[in-house]
C-alpha atoms as a PDB file:
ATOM      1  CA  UNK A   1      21.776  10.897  -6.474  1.00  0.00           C
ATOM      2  CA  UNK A   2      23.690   9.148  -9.496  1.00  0.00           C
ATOM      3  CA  UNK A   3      24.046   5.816  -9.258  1.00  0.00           C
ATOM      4  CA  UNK A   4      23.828   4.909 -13.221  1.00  0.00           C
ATOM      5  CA  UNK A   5      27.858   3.834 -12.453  1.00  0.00           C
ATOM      6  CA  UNK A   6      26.503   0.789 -10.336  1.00  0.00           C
ATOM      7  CA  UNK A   7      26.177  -2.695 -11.911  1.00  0.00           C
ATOM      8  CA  UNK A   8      27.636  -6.082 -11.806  1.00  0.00           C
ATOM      9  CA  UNK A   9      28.990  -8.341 -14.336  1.00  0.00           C
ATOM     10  CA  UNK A  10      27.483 -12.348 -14.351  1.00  0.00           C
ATOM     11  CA  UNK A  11      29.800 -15.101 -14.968  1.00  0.00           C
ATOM     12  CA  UNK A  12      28.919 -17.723 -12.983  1.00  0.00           C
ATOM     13  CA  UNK A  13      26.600 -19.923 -15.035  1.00  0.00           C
ATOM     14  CA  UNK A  14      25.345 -20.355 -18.762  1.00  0.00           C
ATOM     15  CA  UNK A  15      22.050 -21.605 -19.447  1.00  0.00           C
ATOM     16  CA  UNK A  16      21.249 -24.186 -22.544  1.00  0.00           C
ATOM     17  CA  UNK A  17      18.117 -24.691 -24.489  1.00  0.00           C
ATOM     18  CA  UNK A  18      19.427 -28.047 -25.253  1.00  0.00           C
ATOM     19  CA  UNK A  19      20.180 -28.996 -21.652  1.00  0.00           C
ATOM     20  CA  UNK A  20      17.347 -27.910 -19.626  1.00  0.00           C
ATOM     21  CA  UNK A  21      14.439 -29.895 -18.619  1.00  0.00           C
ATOM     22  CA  UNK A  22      11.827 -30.717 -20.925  1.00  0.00           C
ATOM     23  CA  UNK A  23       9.284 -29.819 -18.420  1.00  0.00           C
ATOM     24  CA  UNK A  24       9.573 -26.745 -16.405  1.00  0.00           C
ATOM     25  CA  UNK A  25       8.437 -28.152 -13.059  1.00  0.00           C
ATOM     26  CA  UNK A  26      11.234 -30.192 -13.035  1.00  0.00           C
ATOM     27  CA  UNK A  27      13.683 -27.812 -14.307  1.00  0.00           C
ATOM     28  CA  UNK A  28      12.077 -25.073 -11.323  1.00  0.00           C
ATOM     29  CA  UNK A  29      12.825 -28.014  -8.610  1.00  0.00           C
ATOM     30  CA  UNK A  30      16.199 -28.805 -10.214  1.00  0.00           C
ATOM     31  CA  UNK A  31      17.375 -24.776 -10.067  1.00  0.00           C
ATOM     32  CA  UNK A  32      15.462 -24.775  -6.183  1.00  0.00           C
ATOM     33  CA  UNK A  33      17.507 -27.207  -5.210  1.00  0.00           C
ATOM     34  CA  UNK A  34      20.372 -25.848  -6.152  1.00  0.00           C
ATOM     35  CA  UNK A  35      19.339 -22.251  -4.094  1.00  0.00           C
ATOM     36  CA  UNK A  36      18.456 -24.054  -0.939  1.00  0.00           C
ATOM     37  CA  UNK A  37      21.803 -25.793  -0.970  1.00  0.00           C
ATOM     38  CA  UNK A  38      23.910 -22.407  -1.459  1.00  0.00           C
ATOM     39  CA  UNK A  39      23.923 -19.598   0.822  1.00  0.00           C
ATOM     40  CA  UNK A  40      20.754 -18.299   0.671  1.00  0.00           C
ATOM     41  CA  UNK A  41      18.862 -16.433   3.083  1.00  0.00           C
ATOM     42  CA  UNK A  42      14.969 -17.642   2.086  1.00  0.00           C
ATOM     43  CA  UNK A  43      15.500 -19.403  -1.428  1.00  0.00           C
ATOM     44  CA  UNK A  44      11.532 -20.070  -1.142  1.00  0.00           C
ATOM     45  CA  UNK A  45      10.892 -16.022  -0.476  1.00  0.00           C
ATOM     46  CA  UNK A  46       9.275 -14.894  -4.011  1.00  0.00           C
ATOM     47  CA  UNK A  47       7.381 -11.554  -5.401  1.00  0.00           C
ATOM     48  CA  UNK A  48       3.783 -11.969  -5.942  1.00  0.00           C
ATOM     49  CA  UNK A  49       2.268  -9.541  -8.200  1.00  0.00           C
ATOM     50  CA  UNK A  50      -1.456  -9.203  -8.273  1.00  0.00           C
ATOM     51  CA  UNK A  51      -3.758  -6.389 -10.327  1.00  0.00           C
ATOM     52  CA  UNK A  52      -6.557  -4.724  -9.183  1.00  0.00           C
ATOM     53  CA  UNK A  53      -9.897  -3.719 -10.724  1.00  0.00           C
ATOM     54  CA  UNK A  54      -8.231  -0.576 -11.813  1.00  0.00           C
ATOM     55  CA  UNK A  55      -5.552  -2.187 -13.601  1.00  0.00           C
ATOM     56  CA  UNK A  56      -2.732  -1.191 -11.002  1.00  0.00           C
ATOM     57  CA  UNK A  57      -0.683  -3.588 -10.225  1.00  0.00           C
ATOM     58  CA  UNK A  58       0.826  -4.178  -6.772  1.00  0.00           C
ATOM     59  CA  UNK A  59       4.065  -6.540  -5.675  1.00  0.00           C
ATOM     60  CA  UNK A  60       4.930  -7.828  -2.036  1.00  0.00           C
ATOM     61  CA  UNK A  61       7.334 -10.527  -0.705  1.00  0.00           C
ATOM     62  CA  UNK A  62       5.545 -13.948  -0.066  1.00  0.00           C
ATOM     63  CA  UNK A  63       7.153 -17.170   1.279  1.00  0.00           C
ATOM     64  CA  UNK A  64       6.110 -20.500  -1.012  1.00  0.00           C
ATOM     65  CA  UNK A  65       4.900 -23.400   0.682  1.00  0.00           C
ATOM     66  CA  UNK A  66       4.374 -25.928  -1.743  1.00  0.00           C
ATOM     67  CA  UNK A  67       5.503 -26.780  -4.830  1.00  0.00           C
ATOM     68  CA  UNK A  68       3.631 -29.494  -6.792  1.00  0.00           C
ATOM     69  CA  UNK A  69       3.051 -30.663 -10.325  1.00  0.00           C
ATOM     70  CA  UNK A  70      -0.210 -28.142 -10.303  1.00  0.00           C
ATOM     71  CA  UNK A  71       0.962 -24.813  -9.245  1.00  0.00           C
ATOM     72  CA  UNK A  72       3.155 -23.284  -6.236  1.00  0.00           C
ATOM     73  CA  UNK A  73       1.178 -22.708  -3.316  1.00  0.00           C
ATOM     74  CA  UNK A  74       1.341 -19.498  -0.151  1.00  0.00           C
ATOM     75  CA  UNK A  75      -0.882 -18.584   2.571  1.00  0.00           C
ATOM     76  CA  UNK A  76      -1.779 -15.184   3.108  1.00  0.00           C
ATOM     77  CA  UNK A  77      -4.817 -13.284   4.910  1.00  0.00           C
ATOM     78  CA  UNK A  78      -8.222 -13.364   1.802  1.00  0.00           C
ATOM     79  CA  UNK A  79      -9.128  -9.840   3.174  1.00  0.00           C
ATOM     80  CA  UNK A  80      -5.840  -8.686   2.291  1.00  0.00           C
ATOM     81  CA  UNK A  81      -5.018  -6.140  -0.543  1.00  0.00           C
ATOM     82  CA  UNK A  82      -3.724  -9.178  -2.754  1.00  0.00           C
ATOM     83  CA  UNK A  83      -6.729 -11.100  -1.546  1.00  0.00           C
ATOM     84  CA  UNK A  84      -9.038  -8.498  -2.782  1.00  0.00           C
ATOM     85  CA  UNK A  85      -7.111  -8.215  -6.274  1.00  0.00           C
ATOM     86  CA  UNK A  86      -7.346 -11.926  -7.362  1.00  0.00           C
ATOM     87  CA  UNK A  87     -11.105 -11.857  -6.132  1.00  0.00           C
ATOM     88  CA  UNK A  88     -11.590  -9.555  -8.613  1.00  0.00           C
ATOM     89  CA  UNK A  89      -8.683 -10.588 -11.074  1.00  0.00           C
ATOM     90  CA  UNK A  90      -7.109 -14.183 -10.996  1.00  0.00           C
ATOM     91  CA  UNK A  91      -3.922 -13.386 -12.996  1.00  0.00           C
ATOM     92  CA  UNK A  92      -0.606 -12.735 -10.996  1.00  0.00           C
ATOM     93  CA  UNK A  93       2.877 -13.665 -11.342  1.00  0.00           C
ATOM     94  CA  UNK A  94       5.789 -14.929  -9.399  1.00  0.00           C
ATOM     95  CA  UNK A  95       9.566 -14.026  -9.356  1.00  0.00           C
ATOM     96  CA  UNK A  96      12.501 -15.943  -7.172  1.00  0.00           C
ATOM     97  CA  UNK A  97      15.578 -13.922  -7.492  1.00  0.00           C
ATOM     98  CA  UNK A  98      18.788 -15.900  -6.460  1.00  0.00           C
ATOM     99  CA  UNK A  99      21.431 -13.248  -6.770  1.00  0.00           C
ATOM    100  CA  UNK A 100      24.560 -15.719  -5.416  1.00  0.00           C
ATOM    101  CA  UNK A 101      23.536 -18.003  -8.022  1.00  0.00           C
ATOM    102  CA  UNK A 102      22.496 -14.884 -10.865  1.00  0.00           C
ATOM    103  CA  UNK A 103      19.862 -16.465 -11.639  1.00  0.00           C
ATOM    104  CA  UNK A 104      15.684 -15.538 -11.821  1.00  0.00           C
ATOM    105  CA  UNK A 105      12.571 -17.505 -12.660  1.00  0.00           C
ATOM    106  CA  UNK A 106       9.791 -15.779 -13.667  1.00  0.00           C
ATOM    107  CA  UNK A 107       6.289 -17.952 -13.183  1.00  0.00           C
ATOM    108  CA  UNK A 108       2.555 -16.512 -14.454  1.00  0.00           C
ATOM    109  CA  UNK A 109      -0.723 -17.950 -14.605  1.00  0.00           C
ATOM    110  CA  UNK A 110      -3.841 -17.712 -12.496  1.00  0.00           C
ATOM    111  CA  UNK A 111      -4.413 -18.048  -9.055  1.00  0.00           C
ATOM    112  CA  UNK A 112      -7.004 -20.050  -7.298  1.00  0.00           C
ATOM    113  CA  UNK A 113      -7.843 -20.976  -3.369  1.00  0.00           C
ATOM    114  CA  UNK A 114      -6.881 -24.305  -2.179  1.00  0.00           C
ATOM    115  CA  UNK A 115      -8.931 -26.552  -0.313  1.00  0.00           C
ATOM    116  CA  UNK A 116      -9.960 -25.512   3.274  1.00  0.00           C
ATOM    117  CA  UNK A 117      -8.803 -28.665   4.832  1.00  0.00           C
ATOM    118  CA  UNK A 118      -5.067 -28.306   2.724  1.00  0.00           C
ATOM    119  CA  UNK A 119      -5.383 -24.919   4.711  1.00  0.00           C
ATOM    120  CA  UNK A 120      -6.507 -26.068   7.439  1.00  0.00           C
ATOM    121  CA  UNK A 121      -3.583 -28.556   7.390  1.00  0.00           C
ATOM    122  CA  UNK A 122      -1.057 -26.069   7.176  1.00  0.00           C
ATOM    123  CA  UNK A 123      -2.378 -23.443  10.114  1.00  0.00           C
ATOM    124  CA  UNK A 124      -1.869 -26.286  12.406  1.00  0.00           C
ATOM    125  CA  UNK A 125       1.486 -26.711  11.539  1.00  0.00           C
ATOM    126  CA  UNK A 126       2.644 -23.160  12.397  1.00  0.00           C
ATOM    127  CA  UNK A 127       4.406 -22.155  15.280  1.00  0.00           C
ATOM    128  CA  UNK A 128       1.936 -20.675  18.042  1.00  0.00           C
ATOM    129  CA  UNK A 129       3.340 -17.335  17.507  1.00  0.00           C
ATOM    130  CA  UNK A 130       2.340 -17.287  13.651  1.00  0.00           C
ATOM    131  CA  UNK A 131      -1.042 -18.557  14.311  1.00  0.00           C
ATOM    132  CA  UNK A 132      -2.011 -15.757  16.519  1.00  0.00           C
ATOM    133  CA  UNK A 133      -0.652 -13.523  14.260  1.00  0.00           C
ATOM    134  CA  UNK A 134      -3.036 -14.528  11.320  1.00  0.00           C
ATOM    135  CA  UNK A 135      -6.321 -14.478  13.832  1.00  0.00           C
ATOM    136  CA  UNK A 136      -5.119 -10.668  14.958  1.00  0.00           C
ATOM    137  CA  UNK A 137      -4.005  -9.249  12.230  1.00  0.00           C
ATOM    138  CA  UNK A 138      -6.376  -7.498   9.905  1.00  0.00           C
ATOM    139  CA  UNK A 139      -3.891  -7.085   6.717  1.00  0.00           C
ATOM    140  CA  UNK A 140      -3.551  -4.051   4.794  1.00  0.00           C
ATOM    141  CA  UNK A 141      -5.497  -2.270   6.995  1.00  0.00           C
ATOM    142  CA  UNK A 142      -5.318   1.229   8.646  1.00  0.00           C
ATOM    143  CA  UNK A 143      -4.261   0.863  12.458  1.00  0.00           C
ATOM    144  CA  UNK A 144      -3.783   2.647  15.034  1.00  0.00           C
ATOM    145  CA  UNK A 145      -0.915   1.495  16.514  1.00  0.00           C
ATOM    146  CA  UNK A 146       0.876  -1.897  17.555  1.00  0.00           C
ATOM    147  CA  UNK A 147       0.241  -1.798  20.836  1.00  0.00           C
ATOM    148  CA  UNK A 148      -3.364  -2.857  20.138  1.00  0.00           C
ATOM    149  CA  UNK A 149      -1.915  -6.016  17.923  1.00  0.00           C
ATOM    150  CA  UNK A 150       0.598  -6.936  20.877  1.00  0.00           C
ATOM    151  CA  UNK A 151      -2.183  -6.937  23.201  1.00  0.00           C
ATOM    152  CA  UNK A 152      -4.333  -9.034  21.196  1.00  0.00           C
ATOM    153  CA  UNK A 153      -1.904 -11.804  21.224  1.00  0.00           C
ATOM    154  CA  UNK A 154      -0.507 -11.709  24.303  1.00  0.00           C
ATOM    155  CA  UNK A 155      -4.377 -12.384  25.316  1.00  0.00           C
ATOM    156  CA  UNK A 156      -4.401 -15.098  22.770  1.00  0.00           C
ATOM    157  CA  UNK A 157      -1.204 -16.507  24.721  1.00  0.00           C
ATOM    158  CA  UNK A 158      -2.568 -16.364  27.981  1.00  0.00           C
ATOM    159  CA  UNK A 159      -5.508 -18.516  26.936  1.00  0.00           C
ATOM    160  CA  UNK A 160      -6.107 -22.639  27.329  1.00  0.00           C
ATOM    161  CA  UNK A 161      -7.932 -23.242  24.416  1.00  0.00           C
ATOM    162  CA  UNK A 162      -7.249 -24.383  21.190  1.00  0.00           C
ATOM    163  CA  UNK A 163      -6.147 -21.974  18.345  1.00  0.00           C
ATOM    164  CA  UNK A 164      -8.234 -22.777  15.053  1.00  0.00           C
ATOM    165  CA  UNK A 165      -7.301 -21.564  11.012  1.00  0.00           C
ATOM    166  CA  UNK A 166      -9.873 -17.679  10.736  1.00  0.00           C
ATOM    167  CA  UNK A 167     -12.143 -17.794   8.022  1.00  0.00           C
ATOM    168  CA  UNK A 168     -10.373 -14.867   6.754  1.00  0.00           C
ATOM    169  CA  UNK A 169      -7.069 -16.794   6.372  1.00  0.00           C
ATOM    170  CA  UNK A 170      -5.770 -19.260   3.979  1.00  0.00           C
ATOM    171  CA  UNK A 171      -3.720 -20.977   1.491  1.00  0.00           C
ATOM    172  CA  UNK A 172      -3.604 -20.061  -2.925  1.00  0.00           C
ATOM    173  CA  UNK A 173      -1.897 -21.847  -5.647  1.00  0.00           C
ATOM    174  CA  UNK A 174      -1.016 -20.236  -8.992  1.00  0.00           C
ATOM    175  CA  UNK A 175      -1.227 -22.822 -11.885  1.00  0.00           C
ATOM    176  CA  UNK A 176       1.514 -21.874 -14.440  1.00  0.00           C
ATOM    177  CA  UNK A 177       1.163 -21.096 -17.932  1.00  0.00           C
ATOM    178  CA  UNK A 178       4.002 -19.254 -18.465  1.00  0.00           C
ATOM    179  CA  UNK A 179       7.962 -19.850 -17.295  1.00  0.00           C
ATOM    180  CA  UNK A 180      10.945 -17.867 -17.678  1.00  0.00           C
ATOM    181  CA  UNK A 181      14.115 -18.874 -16.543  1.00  0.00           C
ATOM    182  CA  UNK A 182      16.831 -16.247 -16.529  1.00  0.00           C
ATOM    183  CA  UNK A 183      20.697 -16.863 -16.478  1.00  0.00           C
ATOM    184  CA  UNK A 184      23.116 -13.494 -15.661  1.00  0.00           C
ATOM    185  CA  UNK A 185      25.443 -13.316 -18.409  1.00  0.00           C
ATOM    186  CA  UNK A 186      28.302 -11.236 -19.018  1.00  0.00           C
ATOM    187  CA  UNK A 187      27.964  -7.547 -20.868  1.00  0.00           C
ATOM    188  CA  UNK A 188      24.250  -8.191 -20.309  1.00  0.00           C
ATOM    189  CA  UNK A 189      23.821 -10.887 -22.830  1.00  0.00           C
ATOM    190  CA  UNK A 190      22.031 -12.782 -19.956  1.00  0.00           C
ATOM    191  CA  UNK A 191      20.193 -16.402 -20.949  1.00  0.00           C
ATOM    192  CA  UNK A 192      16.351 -16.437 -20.778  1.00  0.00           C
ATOM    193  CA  UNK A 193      14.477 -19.770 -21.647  1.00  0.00           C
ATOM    194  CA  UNK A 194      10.721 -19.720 -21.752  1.00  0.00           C
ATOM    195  CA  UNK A 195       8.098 -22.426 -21.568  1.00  0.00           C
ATOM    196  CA  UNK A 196       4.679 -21.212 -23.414  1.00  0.00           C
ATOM    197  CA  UNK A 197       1.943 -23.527 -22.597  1.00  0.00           C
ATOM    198  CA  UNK A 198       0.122 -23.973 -25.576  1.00  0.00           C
ATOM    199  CA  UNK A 199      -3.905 -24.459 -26.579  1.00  0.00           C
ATOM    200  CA  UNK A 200      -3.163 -28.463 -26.324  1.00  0.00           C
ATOM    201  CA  UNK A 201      -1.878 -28.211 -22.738  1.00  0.00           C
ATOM    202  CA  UNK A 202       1.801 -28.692 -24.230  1.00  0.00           C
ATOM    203  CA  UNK A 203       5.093 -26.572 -23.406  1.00  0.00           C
ATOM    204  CA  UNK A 204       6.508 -25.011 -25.790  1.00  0.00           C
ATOM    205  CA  UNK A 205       9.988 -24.384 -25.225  1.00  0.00           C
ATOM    206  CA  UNK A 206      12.133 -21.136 -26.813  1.00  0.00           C
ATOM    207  CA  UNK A 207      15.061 -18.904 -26.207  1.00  0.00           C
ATOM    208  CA  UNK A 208      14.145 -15.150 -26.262  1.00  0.00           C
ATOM    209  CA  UNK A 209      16.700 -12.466 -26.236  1.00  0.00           C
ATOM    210  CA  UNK A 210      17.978 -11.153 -23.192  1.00  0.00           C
END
């Protein structure tokens, strides 16, 4: 199948070194913002990328939660395959793609668990359904079919008593060092912008070529 004929030209949007935010937090809310009021699906849906022990690297779709002046935070299951890379290797990376807007951020740095009770916090927020789902569910493993998940919840629903957080499940932040911001250009000449952090905790700011 060819399909080297398919691509799209970007002329929406430029991006300035000389206009953007001095500090990439704000300049990541400032470009959110922006998403969530245009007509995206998810603009908080994002691509974590963790490595494992073996060096192989491994991408999924996660939803983010928070974002603060420390780090942008998700839940996920610990004894999941992306759980079980950053025990072993704290580095990942983040990327938020917002095609009607042509724009990407890319976000690296390492990854840490939050507190139990910020977790703790957020399970209890959940819809029912979700909460179930993250006490049933053992991720990334080999099952046998759903039936056996279905049943496991709908026993879950049937039941009086109060649904707690699993040990097993919880919240992660990843504390930046490392920003990209990405502007679709015409002919390819797209705009990236990076912020370095440096050894004195400062960000450096540069334009690299697209």
């Amino acid at each position: 199948m060819d399909i080297s004929h398919l691509r799209q030209e970007y002329t929406k949007f430029e991006l300035d070194i000389s206009t953007v935010n001095t500090d990439p937090f704000e300049q990541f809310k400032k470009w959110f913002d922006e998403a969530s009021a245009s007509d995206i699906l998810e603009p908080n849906a994002m691509c974590l990328s963790t490595v494992s022990e073996n060096q192989r690297p491994s991408s999924r779709i996660v939803l983010l939660k928070t974002i603060s002046n420390s780090g942008f935070v998700f839940f996920t299951n610990y004894c999941s395959k992306k759980g079980n890379e950053l025990e072993v290797n704290p580095n990942g990376s983040l990327l938020f793609f917002w095609k009607e807007l042509e724009r990407q951020v890319r976000i690296e740095g390492k990854i840490q668990k939050i507190s139990e009770q910020e977790s703790i916090d957020y399970f209890d927020s959940r819809p029912i359904g979700n909460r179930i789902g993250a006490i049933v569910s053992p991720q990334s493993q080999r099952i046998i079919d759903r039936k056996n998940l279905d049943d496991q919840i709908q026993a879950l629903l049937e039941k009086s008593q109060s649904i707690h957080k699993p040990s097993h499940w919880g919240g992660y932040v990843l504390i930046p060092d490392y920003f990209e911001f990405w502007q679709g250009r015409q002919s390819r000449l797209h705009d990236r912008i990076v912020y370095d952090k440096t050894k004195n905790l400062d960000w450096e700011l540069y334009r690299i070529a697209p």
